[in-house]
N, C-alpha and C. Protein backbone atom coordinates (compact mmCIF):
# COMPACT_ATOMS: atom_id res chain seq x y z
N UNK A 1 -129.23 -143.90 12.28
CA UNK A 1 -129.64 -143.10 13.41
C UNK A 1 -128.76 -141.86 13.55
N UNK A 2 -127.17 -142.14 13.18
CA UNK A 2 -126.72 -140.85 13.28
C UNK A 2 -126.94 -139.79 12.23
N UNK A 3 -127.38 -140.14 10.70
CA UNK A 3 -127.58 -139.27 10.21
C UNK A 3 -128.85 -138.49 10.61
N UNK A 4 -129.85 -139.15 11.26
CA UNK A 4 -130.94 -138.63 11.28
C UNK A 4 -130.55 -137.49 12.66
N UNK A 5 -129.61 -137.94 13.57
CA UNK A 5 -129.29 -137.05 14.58
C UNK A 5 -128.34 -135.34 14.06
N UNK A 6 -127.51 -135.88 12.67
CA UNK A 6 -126.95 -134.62 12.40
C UNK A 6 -128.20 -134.16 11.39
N UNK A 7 -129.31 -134.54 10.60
CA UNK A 7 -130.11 -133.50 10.29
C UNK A 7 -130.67 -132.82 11.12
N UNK A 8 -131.20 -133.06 12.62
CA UNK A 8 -132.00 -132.40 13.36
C UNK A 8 -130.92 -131.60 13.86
N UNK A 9 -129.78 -131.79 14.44
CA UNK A 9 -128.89 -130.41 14.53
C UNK A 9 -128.82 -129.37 13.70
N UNK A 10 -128.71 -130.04 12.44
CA UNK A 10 -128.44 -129.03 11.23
C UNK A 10 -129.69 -128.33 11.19
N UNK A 11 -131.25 -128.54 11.27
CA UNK A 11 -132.11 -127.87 11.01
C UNK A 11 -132.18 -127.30 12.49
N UNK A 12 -131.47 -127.86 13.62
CA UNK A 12 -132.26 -126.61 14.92
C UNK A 12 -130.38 -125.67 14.67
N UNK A 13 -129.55 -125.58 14.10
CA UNK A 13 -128.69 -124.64 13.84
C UNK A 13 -129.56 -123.78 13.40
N UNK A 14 -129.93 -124.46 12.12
CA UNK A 14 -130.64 -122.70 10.98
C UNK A 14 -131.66 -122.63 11.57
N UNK A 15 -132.51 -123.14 12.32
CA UNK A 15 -133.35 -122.25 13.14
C UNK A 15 -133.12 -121.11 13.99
N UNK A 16 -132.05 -121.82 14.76
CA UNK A 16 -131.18 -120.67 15.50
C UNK A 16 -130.55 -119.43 14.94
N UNK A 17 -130.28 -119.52 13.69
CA UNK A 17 -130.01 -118.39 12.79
C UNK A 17 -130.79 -117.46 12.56
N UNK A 18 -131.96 -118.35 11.95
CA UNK A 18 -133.02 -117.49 11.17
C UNK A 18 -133.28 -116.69 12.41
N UNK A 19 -133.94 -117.05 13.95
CA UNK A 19 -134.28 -116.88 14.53
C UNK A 19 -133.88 -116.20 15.60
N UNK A 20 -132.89 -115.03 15.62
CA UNK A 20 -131.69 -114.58 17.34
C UNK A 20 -132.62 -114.32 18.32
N UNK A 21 -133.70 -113.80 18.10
CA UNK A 21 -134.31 -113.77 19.20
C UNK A 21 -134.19 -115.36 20.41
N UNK A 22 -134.62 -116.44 19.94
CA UNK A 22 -134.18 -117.72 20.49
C UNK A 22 -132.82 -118.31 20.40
N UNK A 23 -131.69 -117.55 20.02
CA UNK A 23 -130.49 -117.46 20.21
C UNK A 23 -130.29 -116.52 22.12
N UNK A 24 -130.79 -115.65 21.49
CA UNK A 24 -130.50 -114.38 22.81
C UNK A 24 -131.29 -115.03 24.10
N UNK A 25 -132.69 -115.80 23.62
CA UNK A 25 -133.62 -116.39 24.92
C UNK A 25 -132.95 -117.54 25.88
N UNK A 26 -132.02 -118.39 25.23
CA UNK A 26 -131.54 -119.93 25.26
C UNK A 26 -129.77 -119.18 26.04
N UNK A 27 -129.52 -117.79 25.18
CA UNK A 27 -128.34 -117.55 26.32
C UNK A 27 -128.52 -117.00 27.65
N UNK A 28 -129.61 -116.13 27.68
CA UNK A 28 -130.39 -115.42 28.82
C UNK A 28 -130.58 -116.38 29.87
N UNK A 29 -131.29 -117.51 29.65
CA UNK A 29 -131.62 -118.43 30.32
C UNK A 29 -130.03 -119.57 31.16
N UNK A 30 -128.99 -119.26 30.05
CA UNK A 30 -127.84 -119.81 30.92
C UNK A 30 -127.34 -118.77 31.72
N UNK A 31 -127.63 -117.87 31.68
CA UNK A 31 -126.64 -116.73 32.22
C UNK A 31 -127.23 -116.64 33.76
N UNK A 32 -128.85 -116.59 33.69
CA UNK A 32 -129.65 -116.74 34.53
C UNK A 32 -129.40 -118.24 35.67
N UNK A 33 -129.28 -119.08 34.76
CA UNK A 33 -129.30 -120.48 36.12
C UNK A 33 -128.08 -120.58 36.27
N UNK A 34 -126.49 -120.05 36.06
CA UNK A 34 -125.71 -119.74 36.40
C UNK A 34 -125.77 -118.71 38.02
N UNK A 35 -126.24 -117.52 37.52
CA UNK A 35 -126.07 -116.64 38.97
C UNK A 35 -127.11 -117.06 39.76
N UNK A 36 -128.21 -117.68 39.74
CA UNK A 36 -128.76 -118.63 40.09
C UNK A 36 -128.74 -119.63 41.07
N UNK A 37 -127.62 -120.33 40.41
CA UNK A 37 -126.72 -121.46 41.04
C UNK A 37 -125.75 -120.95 41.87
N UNK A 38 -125.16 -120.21 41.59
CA UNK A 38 -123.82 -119.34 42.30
C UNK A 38 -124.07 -118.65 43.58
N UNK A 39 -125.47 -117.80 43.24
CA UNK A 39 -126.42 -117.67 44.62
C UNK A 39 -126.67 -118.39 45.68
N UNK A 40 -127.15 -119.09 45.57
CA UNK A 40 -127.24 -120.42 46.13
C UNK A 40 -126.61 -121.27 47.03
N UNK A 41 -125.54 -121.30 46.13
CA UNK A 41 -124.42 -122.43 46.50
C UNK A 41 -123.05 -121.54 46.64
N UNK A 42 -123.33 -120.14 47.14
CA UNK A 42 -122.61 -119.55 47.09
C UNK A 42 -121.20 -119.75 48.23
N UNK A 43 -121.69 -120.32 49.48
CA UNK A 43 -120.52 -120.60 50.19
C UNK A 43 -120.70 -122.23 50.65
N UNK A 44 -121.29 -123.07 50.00
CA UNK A 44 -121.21 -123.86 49.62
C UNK A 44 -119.85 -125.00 50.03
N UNK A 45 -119.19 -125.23 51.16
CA UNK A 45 -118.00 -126.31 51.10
C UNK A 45 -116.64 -125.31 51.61
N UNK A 46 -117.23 -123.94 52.03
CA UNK A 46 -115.92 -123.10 52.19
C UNK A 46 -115.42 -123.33 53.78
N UNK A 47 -116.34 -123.76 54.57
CA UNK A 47 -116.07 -123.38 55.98
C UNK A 47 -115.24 -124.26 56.52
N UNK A 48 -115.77 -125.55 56.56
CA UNK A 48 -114.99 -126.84 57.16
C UNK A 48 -115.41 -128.46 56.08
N UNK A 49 -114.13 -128.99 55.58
CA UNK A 49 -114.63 -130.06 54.97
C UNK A 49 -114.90 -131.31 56.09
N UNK A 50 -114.60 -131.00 57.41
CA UNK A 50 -115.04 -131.98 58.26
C UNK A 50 -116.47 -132.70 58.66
N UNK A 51 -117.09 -131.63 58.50
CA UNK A 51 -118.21 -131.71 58.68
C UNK A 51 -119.80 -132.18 57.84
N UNK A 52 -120.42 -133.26 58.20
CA UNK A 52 -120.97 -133.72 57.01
C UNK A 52 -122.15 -133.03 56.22
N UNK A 53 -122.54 -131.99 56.46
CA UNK A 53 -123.20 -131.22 56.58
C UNK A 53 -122.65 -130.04 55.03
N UNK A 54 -121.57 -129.64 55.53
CA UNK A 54 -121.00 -129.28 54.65
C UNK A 54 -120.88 -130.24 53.08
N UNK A 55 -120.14 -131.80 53.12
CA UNK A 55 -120.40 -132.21 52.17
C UNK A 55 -121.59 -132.16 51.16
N UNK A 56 -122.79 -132.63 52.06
CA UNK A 56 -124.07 -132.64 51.95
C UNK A 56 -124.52 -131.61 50.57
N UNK A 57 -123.72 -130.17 51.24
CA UNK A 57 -124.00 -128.72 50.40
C UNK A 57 -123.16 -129.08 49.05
N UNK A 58 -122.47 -129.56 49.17
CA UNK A 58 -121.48 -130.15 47.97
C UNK A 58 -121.98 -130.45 46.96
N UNK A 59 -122.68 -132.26 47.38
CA UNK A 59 -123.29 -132.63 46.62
C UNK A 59 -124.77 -132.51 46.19
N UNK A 60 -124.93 -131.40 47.08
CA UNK A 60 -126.81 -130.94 46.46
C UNK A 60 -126.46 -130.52 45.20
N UNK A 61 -125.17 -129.37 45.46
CA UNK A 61 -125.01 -128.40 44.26
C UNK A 61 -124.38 -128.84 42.83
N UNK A 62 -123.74 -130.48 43.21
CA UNK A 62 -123.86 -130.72 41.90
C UNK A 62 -124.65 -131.89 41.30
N UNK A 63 -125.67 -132.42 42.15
CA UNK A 63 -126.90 -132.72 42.13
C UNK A 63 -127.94 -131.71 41.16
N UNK A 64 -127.81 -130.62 41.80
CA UNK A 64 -128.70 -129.62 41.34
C UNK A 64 -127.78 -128.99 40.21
N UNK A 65 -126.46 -129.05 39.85
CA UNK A 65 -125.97 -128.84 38.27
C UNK A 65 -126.49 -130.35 37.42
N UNK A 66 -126.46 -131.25 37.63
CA UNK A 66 -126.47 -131.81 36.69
C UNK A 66 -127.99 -132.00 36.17
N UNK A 67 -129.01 -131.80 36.85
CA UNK A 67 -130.51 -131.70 36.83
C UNK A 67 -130.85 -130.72 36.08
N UNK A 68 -130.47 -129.68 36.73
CA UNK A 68 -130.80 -128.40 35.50
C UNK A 68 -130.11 -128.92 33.99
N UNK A 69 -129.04 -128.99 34.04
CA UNK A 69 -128.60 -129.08 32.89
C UNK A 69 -129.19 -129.87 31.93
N UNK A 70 -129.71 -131.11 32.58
CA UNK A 70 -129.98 -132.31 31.67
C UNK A 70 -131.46 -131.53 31.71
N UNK A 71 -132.53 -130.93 32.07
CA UNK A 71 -133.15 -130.20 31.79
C UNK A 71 -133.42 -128.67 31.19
N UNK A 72 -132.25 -127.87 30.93
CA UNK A 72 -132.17 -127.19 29.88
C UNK A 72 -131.75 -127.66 28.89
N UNK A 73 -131.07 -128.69 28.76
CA UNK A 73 -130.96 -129.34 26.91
C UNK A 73 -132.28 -130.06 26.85
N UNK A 74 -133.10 -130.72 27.51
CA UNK A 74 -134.26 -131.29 27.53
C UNK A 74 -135.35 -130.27 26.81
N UNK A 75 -135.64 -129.41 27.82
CA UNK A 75 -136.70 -128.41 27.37
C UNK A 75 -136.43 -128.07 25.82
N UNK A 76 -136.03 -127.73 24.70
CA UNK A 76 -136.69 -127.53 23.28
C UNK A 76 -136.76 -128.58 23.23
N UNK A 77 -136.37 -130.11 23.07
CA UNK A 77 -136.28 -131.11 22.49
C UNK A 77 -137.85 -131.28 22.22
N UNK A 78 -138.43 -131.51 23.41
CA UNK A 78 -139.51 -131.44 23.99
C UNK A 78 -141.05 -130.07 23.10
N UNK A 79 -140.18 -129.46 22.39
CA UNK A 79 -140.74 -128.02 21.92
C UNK A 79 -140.67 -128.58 20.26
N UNK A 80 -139.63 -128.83 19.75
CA UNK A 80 -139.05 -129.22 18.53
C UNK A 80 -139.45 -130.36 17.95
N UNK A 81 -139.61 -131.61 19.01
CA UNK A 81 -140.08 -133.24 18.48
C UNK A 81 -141.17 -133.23 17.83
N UNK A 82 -141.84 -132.67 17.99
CA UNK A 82 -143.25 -133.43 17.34
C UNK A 82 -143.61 -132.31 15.90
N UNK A 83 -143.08 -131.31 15.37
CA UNK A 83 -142.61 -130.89 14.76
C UNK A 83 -141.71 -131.39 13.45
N UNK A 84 -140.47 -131.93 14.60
CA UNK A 84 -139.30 -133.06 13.54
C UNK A 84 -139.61 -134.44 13.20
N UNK A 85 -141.02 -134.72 13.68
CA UNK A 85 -140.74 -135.91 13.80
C UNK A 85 -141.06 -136.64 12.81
N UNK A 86 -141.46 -135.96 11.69
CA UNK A 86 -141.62 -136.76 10.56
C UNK A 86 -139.85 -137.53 9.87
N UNK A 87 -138.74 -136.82 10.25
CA UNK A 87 -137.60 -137.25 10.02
C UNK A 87 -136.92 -138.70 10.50
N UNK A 88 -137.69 -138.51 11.57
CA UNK A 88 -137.58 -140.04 13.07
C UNK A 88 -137.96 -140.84 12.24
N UNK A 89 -139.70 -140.26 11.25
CA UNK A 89 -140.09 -142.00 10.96
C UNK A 89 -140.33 -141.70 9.72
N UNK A 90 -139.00 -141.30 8.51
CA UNK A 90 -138.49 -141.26 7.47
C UNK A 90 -137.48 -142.59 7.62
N UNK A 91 -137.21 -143.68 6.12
CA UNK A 91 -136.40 -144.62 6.90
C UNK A 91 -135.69 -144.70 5.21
C-alpha cells in the first residue's frame, strides 16, 4: 500500500511540473482561503477570554481551519482517482 501511495505522489509531482499553470491555481487558492480566513476571524479571541462567546469565535475558527484544509487536500484527490485508479487495482 505504501508503494502504491509513493507512485501516486510521484506521478501527481510530475504532473505538477509538466503542468504550472495547476501549480500557480493550487497556490492561488491557499493564498486566497488564508486572507479569507484572516478576514473573518479577524478579531477573533482579542477582546475578553472571559466570555463564552468569545471562545465560541475560537473554536469556529479552528473548526473552520481544519475543514477547509481537509477539503483542499481532498478536492484533486477526488479529480485525480478515477484516472489513477488503475494503480489501486494493480497488485
Amino acid at each position: 500500500m505504501l508503494s502504491k501511495f509513493c507512485t501516486l505522489i510521484g506521478r501527481d509531482f510530475i504532473n505538477i511540473t509538466r503542468n504550472p499553470m495547476l501549480f500557480k491555481s493550487r497556490f492561488m487558492q491557499s493564498i486566497f482561503l488564508g486572507l479569507y480566513a484572516g478576514g473573518v476571524y479577524f478579531d477573533a479571541g482579542r477582546k475578553d477570554y472571559t466570555t463564552q462567546a468569545n471562545w465560541y469565535s475560537i473554536i469556529g475558527f479552528f473548526f473552520f481551519l481544519c475543514i477547509s484544509s481537509l477539503m483542499f487536500a481532498l478536492a484533486p484527490i477526488t479529480l485525480v482517482f478515477p484516472a489513477e485508479r488503475a494503480v489501486f487495482l494493480k497488485e
